[in-house]
C-alpha atoms as a PDB file:
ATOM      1  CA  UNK A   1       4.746  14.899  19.638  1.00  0.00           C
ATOM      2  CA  UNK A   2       5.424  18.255  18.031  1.00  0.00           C
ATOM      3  CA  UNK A   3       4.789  18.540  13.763  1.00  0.00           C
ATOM      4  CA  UNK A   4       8.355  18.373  13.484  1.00  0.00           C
ATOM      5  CA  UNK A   5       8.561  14.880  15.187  1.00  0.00           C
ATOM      6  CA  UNK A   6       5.249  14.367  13.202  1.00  0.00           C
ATOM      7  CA  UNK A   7       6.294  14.609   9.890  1.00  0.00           C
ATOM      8  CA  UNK A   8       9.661  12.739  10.530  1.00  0.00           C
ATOM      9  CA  UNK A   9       7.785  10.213  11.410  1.00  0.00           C
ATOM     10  CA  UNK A  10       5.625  10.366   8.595  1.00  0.00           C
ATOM     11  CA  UNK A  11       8.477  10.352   6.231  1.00  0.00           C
ATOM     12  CA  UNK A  12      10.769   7.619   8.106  1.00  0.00           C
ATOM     13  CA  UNK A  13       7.470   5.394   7.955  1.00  0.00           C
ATOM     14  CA  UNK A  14       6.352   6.298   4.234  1.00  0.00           C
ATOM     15  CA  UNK A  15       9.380   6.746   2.198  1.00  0.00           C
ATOM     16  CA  UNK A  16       6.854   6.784  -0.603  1.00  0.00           C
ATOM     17  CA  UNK A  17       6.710  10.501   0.406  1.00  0.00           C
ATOM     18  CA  UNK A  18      10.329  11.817   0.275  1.00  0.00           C
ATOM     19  CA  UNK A  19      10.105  13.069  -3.481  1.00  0.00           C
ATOM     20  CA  UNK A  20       6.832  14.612  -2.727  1.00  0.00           C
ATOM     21  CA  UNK A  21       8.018  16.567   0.075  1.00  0.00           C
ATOM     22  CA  UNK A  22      11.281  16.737  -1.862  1.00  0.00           C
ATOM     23  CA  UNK A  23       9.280  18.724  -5.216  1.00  0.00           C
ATOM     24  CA  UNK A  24       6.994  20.636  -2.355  1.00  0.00           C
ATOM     25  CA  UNK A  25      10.127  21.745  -0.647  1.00  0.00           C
ATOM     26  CA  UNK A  26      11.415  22.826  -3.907  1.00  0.00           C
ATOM     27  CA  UNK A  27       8.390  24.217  -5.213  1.00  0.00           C
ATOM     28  CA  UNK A  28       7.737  26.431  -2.356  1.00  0.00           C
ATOM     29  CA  UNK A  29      11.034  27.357  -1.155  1.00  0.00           C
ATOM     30  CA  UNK A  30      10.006  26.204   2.528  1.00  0.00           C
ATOM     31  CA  UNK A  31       7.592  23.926   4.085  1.00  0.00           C
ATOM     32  CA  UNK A  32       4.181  24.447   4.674  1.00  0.00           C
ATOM     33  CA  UNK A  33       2.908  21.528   6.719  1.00  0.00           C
ATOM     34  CA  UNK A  34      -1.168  22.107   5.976  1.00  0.00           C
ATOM     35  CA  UNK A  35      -0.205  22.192   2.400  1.00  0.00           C
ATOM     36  CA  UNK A  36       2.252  19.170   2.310  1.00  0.00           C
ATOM     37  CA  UNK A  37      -0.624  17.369   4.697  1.00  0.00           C
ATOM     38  CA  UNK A  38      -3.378  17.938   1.994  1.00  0.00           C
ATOM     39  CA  UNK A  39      -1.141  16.324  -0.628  1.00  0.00           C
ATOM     40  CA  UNK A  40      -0.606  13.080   1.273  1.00  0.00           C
ATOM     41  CA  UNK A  41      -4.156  13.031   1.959  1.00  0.00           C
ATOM     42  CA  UNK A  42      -4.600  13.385  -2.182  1.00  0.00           C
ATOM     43  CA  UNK A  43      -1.679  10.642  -2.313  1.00  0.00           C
ATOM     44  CA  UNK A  44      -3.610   8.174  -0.288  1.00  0.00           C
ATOM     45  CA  UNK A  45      -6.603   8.769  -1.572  1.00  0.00           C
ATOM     46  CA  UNK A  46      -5.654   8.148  -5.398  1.00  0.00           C
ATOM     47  CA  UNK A  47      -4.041   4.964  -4.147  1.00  0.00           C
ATOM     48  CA  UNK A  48      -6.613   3.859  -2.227  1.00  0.00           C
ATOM     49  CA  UNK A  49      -8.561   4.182  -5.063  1.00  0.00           C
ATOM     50  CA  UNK A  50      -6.340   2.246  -7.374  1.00  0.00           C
ATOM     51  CA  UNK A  51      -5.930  -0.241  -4.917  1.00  0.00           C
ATOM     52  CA  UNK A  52      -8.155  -3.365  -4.701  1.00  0.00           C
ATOM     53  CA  UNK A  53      -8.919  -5.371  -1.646  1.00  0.00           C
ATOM     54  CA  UNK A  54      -6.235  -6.801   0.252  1.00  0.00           C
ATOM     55  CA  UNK A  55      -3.438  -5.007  -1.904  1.00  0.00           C
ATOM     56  CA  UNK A  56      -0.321  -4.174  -0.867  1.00  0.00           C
ATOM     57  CA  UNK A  57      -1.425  -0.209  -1.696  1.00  0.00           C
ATOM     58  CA  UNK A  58      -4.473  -0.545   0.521  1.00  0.00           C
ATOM     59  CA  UNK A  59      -2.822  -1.886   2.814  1.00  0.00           C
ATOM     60  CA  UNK A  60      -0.100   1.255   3.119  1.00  0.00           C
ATOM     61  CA  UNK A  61      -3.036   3.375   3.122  1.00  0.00           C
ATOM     62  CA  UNK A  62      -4.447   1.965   6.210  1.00  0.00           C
ATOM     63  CA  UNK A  63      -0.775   1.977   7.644  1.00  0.00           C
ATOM     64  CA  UNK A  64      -1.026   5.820   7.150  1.00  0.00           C
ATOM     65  CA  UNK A  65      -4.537   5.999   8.227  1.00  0.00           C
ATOM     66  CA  UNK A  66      -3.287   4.386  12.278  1.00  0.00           C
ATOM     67  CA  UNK A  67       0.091   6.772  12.108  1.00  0.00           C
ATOM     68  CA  UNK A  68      -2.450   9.897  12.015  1.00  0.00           C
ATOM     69  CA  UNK A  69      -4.388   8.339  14.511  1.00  0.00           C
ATOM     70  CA  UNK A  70      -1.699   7.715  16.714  1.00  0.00           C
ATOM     71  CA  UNK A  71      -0.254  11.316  15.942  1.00  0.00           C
ATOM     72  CA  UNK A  72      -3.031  12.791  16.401  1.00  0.00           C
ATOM     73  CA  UNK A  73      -3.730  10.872  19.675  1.00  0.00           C
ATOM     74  CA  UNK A  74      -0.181  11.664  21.015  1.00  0.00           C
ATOM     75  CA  UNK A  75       0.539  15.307  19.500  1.00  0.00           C
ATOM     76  CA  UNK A  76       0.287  18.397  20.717  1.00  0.00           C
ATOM     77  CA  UNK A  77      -2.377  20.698  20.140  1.00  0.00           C
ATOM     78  CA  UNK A  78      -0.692  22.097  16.818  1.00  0.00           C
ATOM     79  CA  UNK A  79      -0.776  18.650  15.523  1.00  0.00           C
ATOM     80  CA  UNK A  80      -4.162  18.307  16.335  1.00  0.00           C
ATOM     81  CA  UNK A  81      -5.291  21.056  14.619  1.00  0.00           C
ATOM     82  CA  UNK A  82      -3.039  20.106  11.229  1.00  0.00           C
ATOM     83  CA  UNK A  83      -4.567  16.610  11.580  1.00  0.00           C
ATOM     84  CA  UNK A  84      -8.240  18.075  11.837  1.00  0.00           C
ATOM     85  CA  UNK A  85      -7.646  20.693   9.258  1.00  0.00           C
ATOM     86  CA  UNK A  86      -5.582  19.438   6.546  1.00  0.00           C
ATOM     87  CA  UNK A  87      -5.859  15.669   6.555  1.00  0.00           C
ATOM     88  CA  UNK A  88      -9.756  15.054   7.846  1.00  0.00           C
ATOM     89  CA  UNK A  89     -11.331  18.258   5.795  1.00  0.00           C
ATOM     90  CA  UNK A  90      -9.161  17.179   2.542  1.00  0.00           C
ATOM     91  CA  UNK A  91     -10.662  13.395   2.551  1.00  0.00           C
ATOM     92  CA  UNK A  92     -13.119  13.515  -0.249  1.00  0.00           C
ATOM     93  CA  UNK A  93     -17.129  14.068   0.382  1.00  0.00           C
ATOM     94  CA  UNK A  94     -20.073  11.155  -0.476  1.00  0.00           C
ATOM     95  CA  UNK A  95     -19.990  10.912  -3.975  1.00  0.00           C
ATOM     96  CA  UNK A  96     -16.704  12.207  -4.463  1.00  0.00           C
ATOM     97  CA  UNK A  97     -14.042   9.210  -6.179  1.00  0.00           C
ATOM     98  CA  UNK A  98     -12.235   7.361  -2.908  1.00  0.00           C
ATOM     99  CA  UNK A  99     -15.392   8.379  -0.524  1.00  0.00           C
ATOM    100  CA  UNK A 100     -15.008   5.107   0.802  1.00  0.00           C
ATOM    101  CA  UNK A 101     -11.735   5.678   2.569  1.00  0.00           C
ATOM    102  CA  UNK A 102     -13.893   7.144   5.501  1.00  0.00           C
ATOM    103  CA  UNK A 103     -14.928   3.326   6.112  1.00  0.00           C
ATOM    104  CA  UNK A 104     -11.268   2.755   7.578  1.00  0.00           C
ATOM    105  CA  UNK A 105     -11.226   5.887   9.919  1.00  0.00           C
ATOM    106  CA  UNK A 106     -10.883   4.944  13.485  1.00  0.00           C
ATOM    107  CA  UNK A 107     -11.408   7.443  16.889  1.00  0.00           C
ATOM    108  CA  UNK A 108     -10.854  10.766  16.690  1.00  0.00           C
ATOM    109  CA  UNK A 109     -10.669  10.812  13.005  1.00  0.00           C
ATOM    110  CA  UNK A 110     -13.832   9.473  12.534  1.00  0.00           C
ATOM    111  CA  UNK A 111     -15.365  11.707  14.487  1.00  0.00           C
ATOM    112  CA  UNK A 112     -13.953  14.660  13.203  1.00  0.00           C
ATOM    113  CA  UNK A 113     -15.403  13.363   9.803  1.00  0.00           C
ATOM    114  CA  UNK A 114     -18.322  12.629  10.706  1.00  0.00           C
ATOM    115  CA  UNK A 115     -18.206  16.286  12.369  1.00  0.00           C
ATOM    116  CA  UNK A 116     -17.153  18.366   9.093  1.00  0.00           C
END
């Protein structure tokens, strides 16, 4: 998987983030996957920490948390790297609001947290 086949997946799966890409799109005048990356990882924390146990919210969260997972298990080295660089190092520190998040990382994201 290549970051184009990335983020169309990311988008088919999470139509939640067309207007965001939409206004970064816009915004920028091109796309810049690190910096569209960081603001999903913003996105899902905020509604992770909105959400309460068992929501529907949470639960999209940790639908988005197993897509990078499985991107980042089947993509190339370029998605890799925009997995390890843009969504891991953006997912807020201890003490920071949605810190809990990290409890749902699974493989390699975990331990690319627990490596930053």
């Amino acid at each position: 998987m290549n970051e184009e086949q990335f983020f169309h997946g990311l988008l088919q799966d999470f139509p939640q983030l067309e207007s965001s890409h939409a206004e970064h799109v816009e915004f920028y005048e091109e796309f810049l996957s690190h910096v569209f990356l960081a603001d999903v990882v913003r996105w899902a924390v905020s509604l992770f920490s909105e959400a309460g146990h068992g929501s529907a919210e949470e639960a999209i969260v940790l639908r988005l948390i197993n897509f990078i997972e499985g991107a980042y298990v089947h993509g190339d080295f370029a998605v890799r790297e925009l997995i390890g660089v843009s969504f891991v190092e953006n997912l807020p520190y201890s003490g920071q609001e949605g810190f809990r998040i990290h409890e749902h990382l699974t493989g390699n994201l975990r331990r690319i947290f627990a490596e930053r």
